[in-house]
Protein backbone atom coordinates (compact mmCIF):
# COMPACT_ATOMS: atom_id res chain seq x y z
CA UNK A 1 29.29 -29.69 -42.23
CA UNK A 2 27.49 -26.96 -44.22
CA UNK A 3 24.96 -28.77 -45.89
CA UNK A 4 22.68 -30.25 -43.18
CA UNK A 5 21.44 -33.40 -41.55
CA UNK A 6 20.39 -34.99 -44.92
CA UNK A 7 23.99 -34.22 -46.29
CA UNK A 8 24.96 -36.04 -42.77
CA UNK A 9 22.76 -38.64 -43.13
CA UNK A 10 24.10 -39.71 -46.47
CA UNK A 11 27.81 -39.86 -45.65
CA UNK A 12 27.44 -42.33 -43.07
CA UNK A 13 25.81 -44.60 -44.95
CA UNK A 14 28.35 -44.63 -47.78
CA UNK A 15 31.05 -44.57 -45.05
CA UNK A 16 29.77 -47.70 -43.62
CA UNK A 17 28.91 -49.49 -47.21
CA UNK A 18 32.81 -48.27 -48.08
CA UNK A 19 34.00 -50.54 -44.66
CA UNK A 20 32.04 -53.80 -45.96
CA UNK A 21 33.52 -53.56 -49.36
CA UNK A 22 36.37 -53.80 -47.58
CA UNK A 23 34.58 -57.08 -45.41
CA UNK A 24 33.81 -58.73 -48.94
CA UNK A 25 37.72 -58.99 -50.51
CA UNK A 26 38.33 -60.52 -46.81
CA UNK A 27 36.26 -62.81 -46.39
CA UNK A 28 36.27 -64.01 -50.30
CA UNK A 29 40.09 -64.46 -50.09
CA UNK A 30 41.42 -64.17 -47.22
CA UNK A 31 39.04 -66.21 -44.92
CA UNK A 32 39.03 -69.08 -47.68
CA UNK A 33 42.94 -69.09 -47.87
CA UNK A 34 43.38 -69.41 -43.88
CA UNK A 35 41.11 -72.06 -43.45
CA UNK A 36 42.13 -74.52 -46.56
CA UNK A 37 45.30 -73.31 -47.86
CA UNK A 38 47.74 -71.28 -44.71
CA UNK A 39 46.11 -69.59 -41.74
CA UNK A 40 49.73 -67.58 -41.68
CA UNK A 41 49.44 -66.93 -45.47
CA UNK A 42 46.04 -65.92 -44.92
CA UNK A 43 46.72 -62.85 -41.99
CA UNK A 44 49.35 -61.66 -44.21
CA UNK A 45 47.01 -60.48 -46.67
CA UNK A 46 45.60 -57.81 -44.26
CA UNK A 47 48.76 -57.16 -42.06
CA UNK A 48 49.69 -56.24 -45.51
CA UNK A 49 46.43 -54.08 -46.39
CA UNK A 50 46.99 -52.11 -43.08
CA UNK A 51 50.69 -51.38 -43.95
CA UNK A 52 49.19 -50.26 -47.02
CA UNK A 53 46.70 -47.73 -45.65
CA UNK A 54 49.04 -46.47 -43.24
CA UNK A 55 51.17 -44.95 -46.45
CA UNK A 56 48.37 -43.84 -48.25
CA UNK A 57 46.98 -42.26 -44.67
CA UNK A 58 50.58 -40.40 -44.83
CA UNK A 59 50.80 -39.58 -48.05
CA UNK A 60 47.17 -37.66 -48.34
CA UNK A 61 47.94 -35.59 -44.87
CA UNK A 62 48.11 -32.77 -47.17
CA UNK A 63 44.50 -32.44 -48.45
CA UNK A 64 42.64 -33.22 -45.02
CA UNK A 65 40.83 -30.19 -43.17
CA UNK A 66 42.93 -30.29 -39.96
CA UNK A 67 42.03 -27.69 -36.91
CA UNK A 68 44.35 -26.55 -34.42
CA UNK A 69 44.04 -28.49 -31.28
CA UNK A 70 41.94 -26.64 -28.23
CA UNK A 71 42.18 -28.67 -25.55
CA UNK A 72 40.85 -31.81 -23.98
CA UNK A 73 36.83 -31.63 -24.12
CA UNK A 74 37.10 -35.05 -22.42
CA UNK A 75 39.41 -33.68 -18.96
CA UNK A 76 36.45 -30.57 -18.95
CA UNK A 77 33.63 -33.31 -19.18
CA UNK A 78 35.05 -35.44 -16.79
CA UNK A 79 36.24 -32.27 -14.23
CA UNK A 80 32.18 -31.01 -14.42
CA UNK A 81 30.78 -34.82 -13.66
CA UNK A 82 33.18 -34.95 -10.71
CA UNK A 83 31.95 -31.64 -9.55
CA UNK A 84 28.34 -32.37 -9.95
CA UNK A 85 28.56 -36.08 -8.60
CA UNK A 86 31.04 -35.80 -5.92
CA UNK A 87 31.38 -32.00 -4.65
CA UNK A 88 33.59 -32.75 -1.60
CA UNK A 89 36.21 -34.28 -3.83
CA UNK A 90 35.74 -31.59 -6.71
CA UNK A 91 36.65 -29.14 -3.85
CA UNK A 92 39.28 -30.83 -2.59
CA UNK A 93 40.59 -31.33 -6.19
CA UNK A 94 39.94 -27.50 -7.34
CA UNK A 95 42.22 -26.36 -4.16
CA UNK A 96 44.90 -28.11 -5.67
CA UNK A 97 44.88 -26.31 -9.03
CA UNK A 98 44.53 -23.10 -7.61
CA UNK A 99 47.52 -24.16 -5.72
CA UNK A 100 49.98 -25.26 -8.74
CA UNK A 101 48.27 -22.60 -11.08
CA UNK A 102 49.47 -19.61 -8.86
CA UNK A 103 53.02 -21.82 -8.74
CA UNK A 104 53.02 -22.31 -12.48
CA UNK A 105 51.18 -19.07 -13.74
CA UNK A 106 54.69 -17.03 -14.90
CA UNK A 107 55.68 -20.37 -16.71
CA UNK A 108 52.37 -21.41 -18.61
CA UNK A 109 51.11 -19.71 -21.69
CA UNK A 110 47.49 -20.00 -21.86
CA UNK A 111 45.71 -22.61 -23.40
CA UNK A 112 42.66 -22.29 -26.10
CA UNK A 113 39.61 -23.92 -25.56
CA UNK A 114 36.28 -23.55 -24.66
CA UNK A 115 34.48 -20.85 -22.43
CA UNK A 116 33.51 -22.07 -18.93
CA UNK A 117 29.79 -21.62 -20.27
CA UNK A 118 30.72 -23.11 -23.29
CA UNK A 119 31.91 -26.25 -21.56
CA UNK A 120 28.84 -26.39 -19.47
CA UNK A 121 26.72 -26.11 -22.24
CA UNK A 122 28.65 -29.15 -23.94
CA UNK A 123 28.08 -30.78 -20.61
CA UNK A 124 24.24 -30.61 -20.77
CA UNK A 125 24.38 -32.52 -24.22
CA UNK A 126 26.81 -35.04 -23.37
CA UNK A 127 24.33 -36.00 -20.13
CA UNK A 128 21.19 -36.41 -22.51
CA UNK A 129 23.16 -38.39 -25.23
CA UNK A 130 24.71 -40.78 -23.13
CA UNK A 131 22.07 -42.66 -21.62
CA UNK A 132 20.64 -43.43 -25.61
CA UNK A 133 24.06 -44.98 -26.23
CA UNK A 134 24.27 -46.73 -23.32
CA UNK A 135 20.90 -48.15 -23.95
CA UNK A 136 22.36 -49.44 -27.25
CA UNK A 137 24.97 -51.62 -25.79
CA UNK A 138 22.96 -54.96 -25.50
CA UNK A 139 22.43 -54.55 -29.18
CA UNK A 140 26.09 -55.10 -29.75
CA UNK A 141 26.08 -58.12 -27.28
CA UNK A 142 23.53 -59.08 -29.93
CA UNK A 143 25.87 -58.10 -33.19
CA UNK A 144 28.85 -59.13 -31.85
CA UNK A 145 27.69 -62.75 -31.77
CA UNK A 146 27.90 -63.41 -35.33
CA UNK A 147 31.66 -63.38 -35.33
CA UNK A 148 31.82 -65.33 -32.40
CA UNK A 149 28.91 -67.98 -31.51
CA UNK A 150 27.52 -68.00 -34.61
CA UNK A 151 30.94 -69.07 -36.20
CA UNK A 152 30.92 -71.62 -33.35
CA UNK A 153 27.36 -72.86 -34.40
CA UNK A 154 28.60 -73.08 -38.09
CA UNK A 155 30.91 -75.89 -37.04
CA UNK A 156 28.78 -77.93 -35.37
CA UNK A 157 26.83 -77.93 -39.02
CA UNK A 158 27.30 -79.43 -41.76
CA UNK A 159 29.59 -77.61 -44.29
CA UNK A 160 29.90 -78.87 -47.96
CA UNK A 161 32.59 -79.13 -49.98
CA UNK A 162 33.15 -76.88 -52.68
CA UNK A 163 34.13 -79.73 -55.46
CA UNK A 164 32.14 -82.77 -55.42
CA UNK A 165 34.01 -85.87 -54.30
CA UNK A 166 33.51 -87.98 -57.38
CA UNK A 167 32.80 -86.15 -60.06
CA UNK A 168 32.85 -87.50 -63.23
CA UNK A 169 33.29 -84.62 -65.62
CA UNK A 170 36.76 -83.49 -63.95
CA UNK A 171 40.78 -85.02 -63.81
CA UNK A 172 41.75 -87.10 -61.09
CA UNK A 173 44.35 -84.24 -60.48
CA UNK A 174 42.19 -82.04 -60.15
CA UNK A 175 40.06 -84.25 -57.64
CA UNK A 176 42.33 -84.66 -55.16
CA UNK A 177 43.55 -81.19 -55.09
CA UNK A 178 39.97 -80.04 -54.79
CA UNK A 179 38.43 -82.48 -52.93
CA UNK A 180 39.61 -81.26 -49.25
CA UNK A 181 38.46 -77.61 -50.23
CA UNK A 182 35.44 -76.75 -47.81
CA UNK A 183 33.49 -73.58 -47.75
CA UNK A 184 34.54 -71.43 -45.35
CA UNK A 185 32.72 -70.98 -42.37
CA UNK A 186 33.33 -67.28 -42.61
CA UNK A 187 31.94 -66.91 -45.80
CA UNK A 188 28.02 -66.70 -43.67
CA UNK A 189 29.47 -63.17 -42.58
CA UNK A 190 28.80 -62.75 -46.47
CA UNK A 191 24.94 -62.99 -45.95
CA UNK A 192 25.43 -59.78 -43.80
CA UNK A 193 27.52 -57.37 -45.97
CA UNK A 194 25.69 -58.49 -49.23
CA UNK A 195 22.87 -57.01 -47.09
CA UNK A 196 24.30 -53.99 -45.96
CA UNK A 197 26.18 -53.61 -49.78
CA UNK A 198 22.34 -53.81 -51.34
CA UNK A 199 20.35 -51.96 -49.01
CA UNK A 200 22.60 -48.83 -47.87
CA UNK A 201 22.64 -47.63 -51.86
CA UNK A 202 19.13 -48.52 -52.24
CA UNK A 203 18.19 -46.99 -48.98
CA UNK A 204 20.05 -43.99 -49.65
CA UNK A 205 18.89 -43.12 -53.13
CA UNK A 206 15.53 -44.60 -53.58
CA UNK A 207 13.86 -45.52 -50.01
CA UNK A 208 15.12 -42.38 -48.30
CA UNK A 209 14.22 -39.34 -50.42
CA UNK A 210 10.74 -40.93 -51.29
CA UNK A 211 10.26 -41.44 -47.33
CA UNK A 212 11.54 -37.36 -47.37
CA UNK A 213 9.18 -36.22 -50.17
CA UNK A 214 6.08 -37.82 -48.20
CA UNK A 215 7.55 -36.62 -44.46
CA UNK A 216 7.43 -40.38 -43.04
CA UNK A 217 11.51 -40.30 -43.07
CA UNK A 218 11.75 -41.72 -39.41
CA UNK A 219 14.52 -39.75 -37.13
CA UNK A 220 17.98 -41.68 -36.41
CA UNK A 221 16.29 -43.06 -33.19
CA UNK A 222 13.55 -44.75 -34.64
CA UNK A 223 15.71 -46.42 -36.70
CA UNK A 224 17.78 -47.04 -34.11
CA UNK A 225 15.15 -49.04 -32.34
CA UNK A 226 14.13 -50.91 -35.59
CA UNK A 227 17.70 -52.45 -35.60
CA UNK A 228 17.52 -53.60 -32.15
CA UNK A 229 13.74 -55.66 -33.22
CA UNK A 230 16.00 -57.06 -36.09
CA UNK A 231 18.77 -57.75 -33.65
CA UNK A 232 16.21 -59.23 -31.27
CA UNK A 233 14.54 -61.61 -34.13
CA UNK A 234 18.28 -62.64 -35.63
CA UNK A 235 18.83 -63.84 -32.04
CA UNK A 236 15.84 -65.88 -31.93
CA UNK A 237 16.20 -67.43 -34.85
CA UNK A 238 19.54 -68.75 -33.97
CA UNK A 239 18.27 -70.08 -30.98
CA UNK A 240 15.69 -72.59 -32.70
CA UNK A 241 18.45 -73.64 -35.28
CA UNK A 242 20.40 -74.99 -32.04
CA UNK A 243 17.33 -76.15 -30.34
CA UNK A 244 17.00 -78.33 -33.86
CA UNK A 245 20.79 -78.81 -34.02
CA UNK A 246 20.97 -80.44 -30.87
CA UNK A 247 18.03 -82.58 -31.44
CA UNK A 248 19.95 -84.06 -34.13
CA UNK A 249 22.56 -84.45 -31.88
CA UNK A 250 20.67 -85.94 -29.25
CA UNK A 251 19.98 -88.72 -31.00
CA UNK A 252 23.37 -89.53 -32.34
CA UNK A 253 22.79 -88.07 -36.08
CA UNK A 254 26.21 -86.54 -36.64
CA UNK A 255 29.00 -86.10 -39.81
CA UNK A 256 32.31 -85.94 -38.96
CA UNK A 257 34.39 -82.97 -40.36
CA UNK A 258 37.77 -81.93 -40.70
CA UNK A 259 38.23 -78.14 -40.26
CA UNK A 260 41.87 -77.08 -39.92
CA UNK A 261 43.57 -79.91 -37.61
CA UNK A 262 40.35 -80.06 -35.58
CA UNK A 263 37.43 -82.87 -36.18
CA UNK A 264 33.93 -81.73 -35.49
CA UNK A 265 31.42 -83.75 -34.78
CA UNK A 266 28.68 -81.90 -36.84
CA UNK A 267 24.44 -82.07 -37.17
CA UNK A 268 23.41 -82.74 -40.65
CA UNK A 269 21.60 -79.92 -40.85
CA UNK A 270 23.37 -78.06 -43.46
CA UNK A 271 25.22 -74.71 -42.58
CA UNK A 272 23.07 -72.47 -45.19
CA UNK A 273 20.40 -72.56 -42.64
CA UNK A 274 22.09 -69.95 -40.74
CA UNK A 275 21.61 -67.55 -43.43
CA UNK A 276 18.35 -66.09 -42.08
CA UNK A 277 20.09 -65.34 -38.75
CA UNK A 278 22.84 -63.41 -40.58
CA UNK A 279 20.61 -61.51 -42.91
CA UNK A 280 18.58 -59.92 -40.07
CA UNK A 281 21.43 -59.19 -38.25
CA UNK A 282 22.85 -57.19 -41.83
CA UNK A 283 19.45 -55.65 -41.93
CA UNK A 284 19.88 -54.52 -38.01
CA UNK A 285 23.07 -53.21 -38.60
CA UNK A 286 21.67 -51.08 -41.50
CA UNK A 287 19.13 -49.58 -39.08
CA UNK A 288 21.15 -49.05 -35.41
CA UNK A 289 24.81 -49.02 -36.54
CA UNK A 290 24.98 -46.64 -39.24
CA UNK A 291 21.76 -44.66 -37.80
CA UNK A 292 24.04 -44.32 -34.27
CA UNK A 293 26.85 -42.99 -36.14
CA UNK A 294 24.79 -40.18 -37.35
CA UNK A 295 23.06 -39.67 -34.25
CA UNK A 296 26.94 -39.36 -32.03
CA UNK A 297 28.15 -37.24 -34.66
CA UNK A 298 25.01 -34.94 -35.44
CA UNK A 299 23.48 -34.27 -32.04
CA UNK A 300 27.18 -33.84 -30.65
CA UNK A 301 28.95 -29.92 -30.18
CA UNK A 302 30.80 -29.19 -32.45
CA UNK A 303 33.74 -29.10 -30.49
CA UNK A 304 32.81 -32.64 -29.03
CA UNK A 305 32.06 -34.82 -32.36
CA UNK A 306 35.36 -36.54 -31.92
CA UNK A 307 34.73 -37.67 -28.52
CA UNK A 308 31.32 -38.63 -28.49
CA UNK A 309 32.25 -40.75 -32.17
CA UNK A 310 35.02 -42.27 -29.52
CA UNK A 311 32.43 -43.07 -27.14
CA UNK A 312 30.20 -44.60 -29.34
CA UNK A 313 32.53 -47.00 -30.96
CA UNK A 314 33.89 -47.38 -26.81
CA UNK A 315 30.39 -48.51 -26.05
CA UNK A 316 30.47 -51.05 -28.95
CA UNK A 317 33.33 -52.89 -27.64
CA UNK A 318 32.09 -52.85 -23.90
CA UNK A 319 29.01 -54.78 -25.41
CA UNK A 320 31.29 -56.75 -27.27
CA UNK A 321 33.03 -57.64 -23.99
CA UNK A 322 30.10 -57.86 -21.81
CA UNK A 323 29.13 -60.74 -24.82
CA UNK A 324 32.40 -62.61 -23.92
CA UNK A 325 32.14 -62.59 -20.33
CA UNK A 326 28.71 -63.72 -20.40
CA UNK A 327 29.74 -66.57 -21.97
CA UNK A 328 32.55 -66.91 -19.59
CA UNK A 329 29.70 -66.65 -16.72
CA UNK A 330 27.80 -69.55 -18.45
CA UNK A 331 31.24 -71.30 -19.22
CA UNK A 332 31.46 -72.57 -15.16
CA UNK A 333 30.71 -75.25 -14.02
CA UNK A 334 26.85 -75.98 -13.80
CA UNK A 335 26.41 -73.25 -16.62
CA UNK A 336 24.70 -73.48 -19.97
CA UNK A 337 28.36 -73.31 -21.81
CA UNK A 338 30.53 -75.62 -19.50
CA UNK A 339 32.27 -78.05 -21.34
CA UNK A 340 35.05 -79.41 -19.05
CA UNK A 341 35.92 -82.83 -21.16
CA UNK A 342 36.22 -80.98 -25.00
CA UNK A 343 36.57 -77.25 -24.85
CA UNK A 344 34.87 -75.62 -27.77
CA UNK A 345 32.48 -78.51 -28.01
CA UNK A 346 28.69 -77.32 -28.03
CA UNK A 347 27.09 -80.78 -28.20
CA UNK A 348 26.77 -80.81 -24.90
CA UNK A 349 25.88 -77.24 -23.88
CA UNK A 350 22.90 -75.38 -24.37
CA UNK A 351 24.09 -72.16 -26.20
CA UNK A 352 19.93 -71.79 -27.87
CA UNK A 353 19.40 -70.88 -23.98
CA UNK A 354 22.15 -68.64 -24.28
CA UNK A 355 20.42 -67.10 -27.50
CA UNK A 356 17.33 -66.77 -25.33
CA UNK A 357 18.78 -65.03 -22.74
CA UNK A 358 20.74 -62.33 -24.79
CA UNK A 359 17.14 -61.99 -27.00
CA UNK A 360 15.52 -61.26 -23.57
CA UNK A 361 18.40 -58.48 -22.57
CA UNK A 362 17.77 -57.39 -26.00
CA UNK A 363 13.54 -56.89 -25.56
CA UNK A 364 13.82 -55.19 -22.36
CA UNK A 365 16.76 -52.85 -23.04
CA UNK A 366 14.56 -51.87 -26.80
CA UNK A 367 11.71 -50.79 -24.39
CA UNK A 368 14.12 -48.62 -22.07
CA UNK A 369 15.90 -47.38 -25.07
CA UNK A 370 12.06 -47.08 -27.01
CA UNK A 371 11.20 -44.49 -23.43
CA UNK A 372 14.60 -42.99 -23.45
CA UNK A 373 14.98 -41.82 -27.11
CA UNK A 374 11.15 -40.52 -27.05
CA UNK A 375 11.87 -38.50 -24.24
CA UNK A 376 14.80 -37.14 -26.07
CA UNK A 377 13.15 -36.49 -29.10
CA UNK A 378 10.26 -34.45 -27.15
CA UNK A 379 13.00 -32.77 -24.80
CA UNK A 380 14.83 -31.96 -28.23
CA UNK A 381 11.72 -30.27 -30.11
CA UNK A 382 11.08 -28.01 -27.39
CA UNK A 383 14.13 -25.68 -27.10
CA UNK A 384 15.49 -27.33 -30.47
CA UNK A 385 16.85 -23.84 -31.91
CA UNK A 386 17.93 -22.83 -28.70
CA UNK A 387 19.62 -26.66 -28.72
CA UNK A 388 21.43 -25.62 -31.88
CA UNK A 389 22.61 -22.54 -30.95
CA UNK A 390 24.86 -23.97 -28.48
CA UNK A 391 26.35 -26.51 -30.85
CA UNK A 392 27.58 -24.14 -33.68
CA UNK A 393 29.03 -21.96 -30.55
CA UNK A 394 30.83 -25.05 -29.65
C-alpha cells in the first residue's frame, strides 16, 4: 500500500497471471479427463484442489495483515443513497433509529467506524466510480461467452482426434485405446490463458516501464476501453465463423461426432478456427479485466477497497447473467436461439446474429464508457490532491 500506483499496478497483473496458471493444470487434465475418460473423475480433481486451499488458507492465517473490523461501509453507503434518492423514506427511516437508539443506548457500546464526514466523503467516490463499472458490464456479456457459446460453437465443428485412426507405426492395443480420444473442446480456453500467461509478464516488465520512461503509459481507463475494442472484434469474429458454419450446414456438409453420450452433427470446418476469437478475447481480458481490478482497488477509500473489489467482481456476474438471459430471450419461440425439436442444437438457429447483437451492445456501451471515463479522468485531475486526501483519511 506504501509504494504507489506502479507498485499497484504490478500486483494485479501477477495476481491475475497466478489465477490462469491455475486455468492451464485444469483445462490440460482435468477438462481432457471429463470429457474422454470420467466426467465424475474429472470434478474430483478440483473439489479436491479447493479442499486443498481451504487448509493451506487456514494454516497461513497467521502471517496475513488482518485489521480490526469498523463497521459496515456498505449499510453507511446504502443509508446516504436512500437519503439522497428518497428523503421522505430516509426520514421516516431515521425516526426509527432515534427511536430504538434512545431504547438501546445504556445497552450498546459504541461502534468504530468512520466519521459522518468521512462517510460522506466515501460517498462522493463511490457515486463517480460506479457508473465506469457499470459501463463495463456488456464487456463481460462479451467475456463470458467463451465459456458458454463459444463451447457450444466448438461442437458444432469439427474436432480431431488426438491419435490417428490407422496409423501404421503404432500397436493395435494401443489403437483402440487411443482411437476414441478427442481433443477437448475446452482445451480453446487454452488460446486465452497462453495469452494472458505471455503477455501479463511481458507487459509488466518490458512494455510497461518503457511506456513509463517515455510518459505514453496509458491510465487504467484507457486500457480499459482497449479491452472492450478487443472484446468487440473477438465477438465479430465469431459471428462470421457461424455465418460460414452454417453455410456448411445449409447445404448438408456435416461429420458426425461422438462427444460424451451425445452425437453432433458438426460443419467440417475444423475447430482451430476459433482460435482467433479466443486470442482477442485473452488479449481483452489483459487490457479491461486486470486494468478494472486496479482501477476498483486504487481509486477506492481506503476504508472501502473491499467493497468496491466486491462490486466489481458483483458487476461481472450480473453481465454474466444478463449473457444467459439474453439467450433465454432469443431461446422463445420465433427467436434467433429457439430450438424446440433438439435442445442444444445450433443448426438451426442463428447464434452469428446473436454475436452481432452482443458486438453492437458492446460498440455503443465503449462510446458511453469512452465519455464516462474521460470525464472522470478530467474531474479527477482537477482536485486530484484534494481527491487523495480523503482516501488516506478513509
Amino acid at each position: 500500500m506504501d509504494l504507489g500506483r506502479d507498485a499497484t499496478r504490478r500486483f494485479f497483473n501477477w495476481f491475475y497471471w497466478s489465477i490462469n496458471l491455475g486455468a492451464v493444470l485444469s483445462l490440460l487434465v482435468v477438462a481432457f479427463i471429463q470429457q474422454n475418460i470420467s466426467f465424475l473423475l474429472g470434478y474430483s480433481i478440483p473439489v479436491g484442489c479447493v479442499g486443498l486451499a481451504f487448509f493451506i488458507f487456514l494454516f497461513a492465517t497467521p502471517v496475513f495483515i488482518t485489521k480490526p473490523p469498523m463497521g459496515s461501509q456498505v449499510s453507511s453507503m446504502l443509508k446516504l443513497a436512500l437519503q439522497n434518492c428518497c428523503p421522505q423514506l430516509w426520514q421516516r427511516h431515521s425516526a426509527r433509529d432515534r427511536q430504538c437508539a434512545r431504547v438501546l443506548a445504556d445497552e450498546r457500546s459504541p461502534q468504530p467506524g468512520a466519521s459522518p464526514q468521512e462517510d460522506i466523503a466515501n460517498f462522493q467516490v463511490l457515486v463517480k466510480i460506479l457508473p465506469v463499472m457499470v459501463t463495463l458490464v456488456p464487456y463481460w456479456m462479451v467475456y463470458f461467452q467463451m465459456q458458454s457459446t463459444y463451447v457450444l460453437q466448438g461442437l458444432h465443428l469439427h474436432i480431431p482426434n488426438i491419435f490417428p485412426a490407422n496409423p501404421a507405426n503404432i500397436s493395435v492395443a494401443l489403437r483402440a485405446q487411443g482411437s476414441s480420444y478427442t481433443i477437448p473442446e475446452a482445451w480453446l480456453l487454452l488460446a486465452n490463458v497462453v495469452v494472458v500467461l505471455i503477455l501479463v509478464p511481458l507487459k509488466d516488465r518490458l512494455i510497461d516501464p518503457l511506456l513509463l520512461r517515455c510518459k505514453l503509459l496509458p491510465s487504467a481507463l484507457q486500457k480499459m476501453a482497449l479491452g472492450m475494442f478487443f472484446g468487440f472484434t473477438s465477438v465479430i469474429v465469431a459471428g462470421v465463423l457461424e455465418m460460414e458454419r452454417l453455410h456448411y450446414i445449409h447445404h448438408n456438409e456435416t461429420v458426425s461426432q461422438q462427444i460424451g453420450e451425445v452425437l453432433y452433427n458438426a460443419a467440417p470446418l475444423s475447430i482451430w478456427w476459433q482460435i482467433p476469437q479466443y486470442l482477442l478475447i485473452g488479449i481483452s481480458e489483459i487490457f479491461a479485466s486486470i486494468p478494472g481490478l486496479e482501477f476498483a482497488y486504487s481509486e477506492a477509500p481506503r476504508s472501502m477497497q473491499g467493497a468496491i473489489m466486491g462490486i466489481f467482481f458483483c458487476l461481472s456476474g450480473v453481465g454474466s447473467l444478463l449473457g444467459s438471459s439474453l439467450v433465454a430471450l432469443l431461446s422463445l419461440p420465433g427467436g434467433w436461439l429457439h430450438c424446440p425439436k433438439d435442445f442444444g442444437n445450433i443448426n438451426n438457429c442463428r447464434m452469428d446474429l446473436y454475436f452481432f447483437l452482443l458486438a453492437g451492445i458492446q460498440a455503443v456501451t465503449a462510446l458511453l464508457f469512452v465519455w464516462i471515463a474521460g470525464r472522470y479522468e478530467r474531474a479527477s485531475q482537477g482536485p486530484a490532491s484534494h481527491s487523495r486526501f480523503s482516501r488516506d483519511r478513509g
